[in-house]
C-alpha atoms as a PDB file:
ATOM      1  CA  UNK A   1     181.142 157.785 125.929  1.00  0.00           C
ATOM      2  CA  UNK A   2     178.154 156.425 128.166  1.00  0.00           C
ATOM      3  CA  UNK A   3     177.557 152.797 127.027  1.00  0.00           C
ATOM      4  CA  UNK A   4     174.901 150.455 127.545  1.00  0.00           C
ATOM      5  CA  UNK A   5     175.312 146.945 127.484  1.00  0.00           C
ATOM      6  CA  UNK A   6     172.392 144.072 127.053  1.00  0.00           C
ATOM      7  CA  UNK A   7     172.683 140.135 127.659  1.00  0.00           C
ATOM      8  CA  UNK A   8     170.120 139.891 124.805  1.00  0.00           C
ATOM      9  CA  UNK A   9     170.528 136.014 125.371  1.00  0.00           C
ATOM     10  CA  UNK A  10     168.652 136.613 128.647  1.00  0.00           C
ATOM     11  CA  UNK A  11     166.041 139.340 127.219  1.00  0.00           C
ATOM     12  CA  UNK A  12     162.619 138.241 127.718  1.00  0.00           C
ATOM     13  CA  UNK A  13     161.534 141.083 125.263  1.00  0.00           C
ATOM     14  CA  UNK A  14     159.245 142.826 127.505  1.00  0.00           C
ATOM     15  CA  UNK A  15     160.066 146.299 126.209  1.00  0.00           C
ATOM     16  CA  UNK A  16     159.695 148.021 129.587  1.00  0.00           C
ATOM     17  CA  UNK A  17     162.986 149.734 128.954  1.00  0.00           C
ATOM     18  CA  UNK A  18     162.166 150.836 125.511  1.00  0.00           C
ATOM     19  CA  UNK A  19     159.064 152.760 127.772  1.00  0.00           C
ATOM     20  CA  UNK A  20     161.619 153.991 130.240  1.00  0.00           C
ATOM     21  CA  UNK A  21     164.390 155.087 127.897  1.00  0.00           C
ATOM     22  CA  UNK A  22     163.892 159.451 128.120  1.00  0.00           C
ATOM     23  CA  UNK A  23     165.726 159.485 124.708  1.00  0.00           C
ATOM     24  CA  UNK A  24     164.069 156.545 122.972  1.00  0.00           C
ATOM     25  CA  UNK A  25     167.388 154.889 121.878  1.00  0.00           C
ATOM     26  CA  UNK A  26     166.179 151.607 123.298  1.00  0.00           C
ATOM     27  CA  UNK A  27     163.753 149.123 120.994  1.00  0.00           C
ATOM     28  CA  UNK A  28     162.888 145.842 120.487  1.00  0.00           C
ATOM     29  CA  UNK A  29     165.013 144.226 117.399  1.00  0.00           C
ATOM     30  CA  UNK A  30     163.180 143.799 114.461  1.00  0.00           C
ATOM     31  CA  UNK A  31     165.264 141.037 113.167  1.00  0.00           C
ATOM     32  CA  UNK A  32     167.379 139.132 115.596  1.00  0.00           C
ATOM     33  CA  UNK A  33     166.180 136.829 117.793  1.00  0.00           C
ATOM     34  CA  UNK A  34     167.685 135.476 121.248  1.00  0.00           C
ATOM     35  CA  UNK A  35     168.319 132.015 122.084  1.00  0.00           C
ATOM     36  CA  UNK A  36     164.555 131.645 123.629  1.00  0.00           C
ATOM     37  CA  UNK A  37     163.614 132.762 120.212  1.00  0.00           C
ATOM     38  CA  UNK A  38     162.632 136.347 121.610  1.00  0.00           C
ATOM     39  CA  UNK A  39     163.257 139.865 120.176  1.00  0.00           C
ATOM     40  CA  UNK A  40     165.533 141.411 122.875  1.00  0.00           C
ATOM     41  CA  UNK A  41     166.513 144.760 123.151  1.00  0.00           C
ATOM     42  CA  UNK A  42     168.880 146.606 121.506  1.00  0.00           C
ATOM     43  CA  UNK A  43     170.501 149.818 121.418  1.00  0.00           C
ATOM     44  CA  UNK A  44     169.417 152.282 118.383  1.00  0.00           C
ATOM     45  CA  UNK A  45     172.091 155.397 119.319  1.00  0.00           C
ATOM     46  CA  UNK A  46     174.501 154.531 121.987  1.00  0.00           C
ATOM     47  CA  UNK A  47     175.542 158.624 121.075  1.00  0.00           C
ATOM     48  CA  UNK A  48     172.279 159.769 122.786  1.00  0.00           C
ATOM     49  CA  UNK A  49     172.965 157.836 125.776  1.00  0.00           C
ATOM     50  CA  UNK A  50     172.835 160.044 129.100  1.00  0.00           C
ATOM     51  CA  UNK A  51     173.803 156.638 130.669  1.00  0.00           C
ATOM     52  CA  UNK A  52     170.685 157.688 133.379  1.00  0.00           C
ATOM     53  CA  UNK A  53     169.860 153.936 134.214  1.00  0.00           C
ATOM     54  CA  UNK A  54     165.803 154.019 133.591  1.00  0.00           C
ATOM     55  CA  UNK A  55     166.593 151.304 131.364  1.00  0.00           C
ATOM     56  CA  UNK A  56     168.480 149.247 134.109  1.00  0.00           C
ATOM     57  CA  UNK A  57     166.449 149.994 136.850  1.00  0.00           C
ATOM     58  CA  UNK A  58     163.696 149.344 134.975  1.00  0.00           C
ATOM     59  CA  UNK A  59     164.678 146.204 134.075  1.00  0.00           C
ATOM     60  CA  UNK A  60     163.440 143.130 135.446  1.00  0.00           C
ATOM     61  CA  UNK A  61     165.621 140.811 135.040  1.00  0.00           C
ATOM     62  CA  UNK A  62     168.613 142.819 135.152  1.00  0.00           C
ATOM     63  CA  UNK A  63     169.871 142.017 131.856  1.00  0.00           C
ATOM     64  CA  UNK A  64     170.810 145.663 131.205  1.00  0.00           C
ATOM     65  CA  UNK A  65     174.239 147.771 132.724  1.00  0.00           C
ATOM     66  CA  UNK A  66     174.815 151.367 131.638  1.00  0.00           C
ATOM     67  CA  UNK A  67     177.877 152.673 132.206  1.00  0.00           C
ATOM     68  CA  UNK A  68     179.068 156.224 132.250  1.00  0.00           C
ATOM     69  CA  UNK A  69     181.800 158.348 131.436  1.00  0.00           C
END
């Protein structure tokens, strides 16, 4: 299975991978915070994953590695 992975300790919470994700499996958590006290991504459905790095590439700090199958 394609798999995403996110250092949501180092998540800033911008959300421009939750704009890039084609599937929309990415959003910002609603009720965990990191420990900068932001709301980092998360993964809704890994299942939907085509693992086609928007998210990662996207990314500005490079807090986010998809891997693939």
């Amino acid at each position: 299975m394609n798999r995403i992975e996110i250092n949501a300790d180092a998540c800033k919470g911008c959300g421009l991978c939750v704009e890039a994700c084609p599937k929309n499996i990415l959003a910002l958590s609603p009720d965990k915070l990191n420990a900068s006290g932001l709301s980092p991504a998360e993964v809704t459905d890994m299942s939907q994953c085509l693992a086609c790095t928007a998210c990662g590439l996207t990314c500005p700090d490079s807090v986010i590695t998809v891997y693939r199958d």
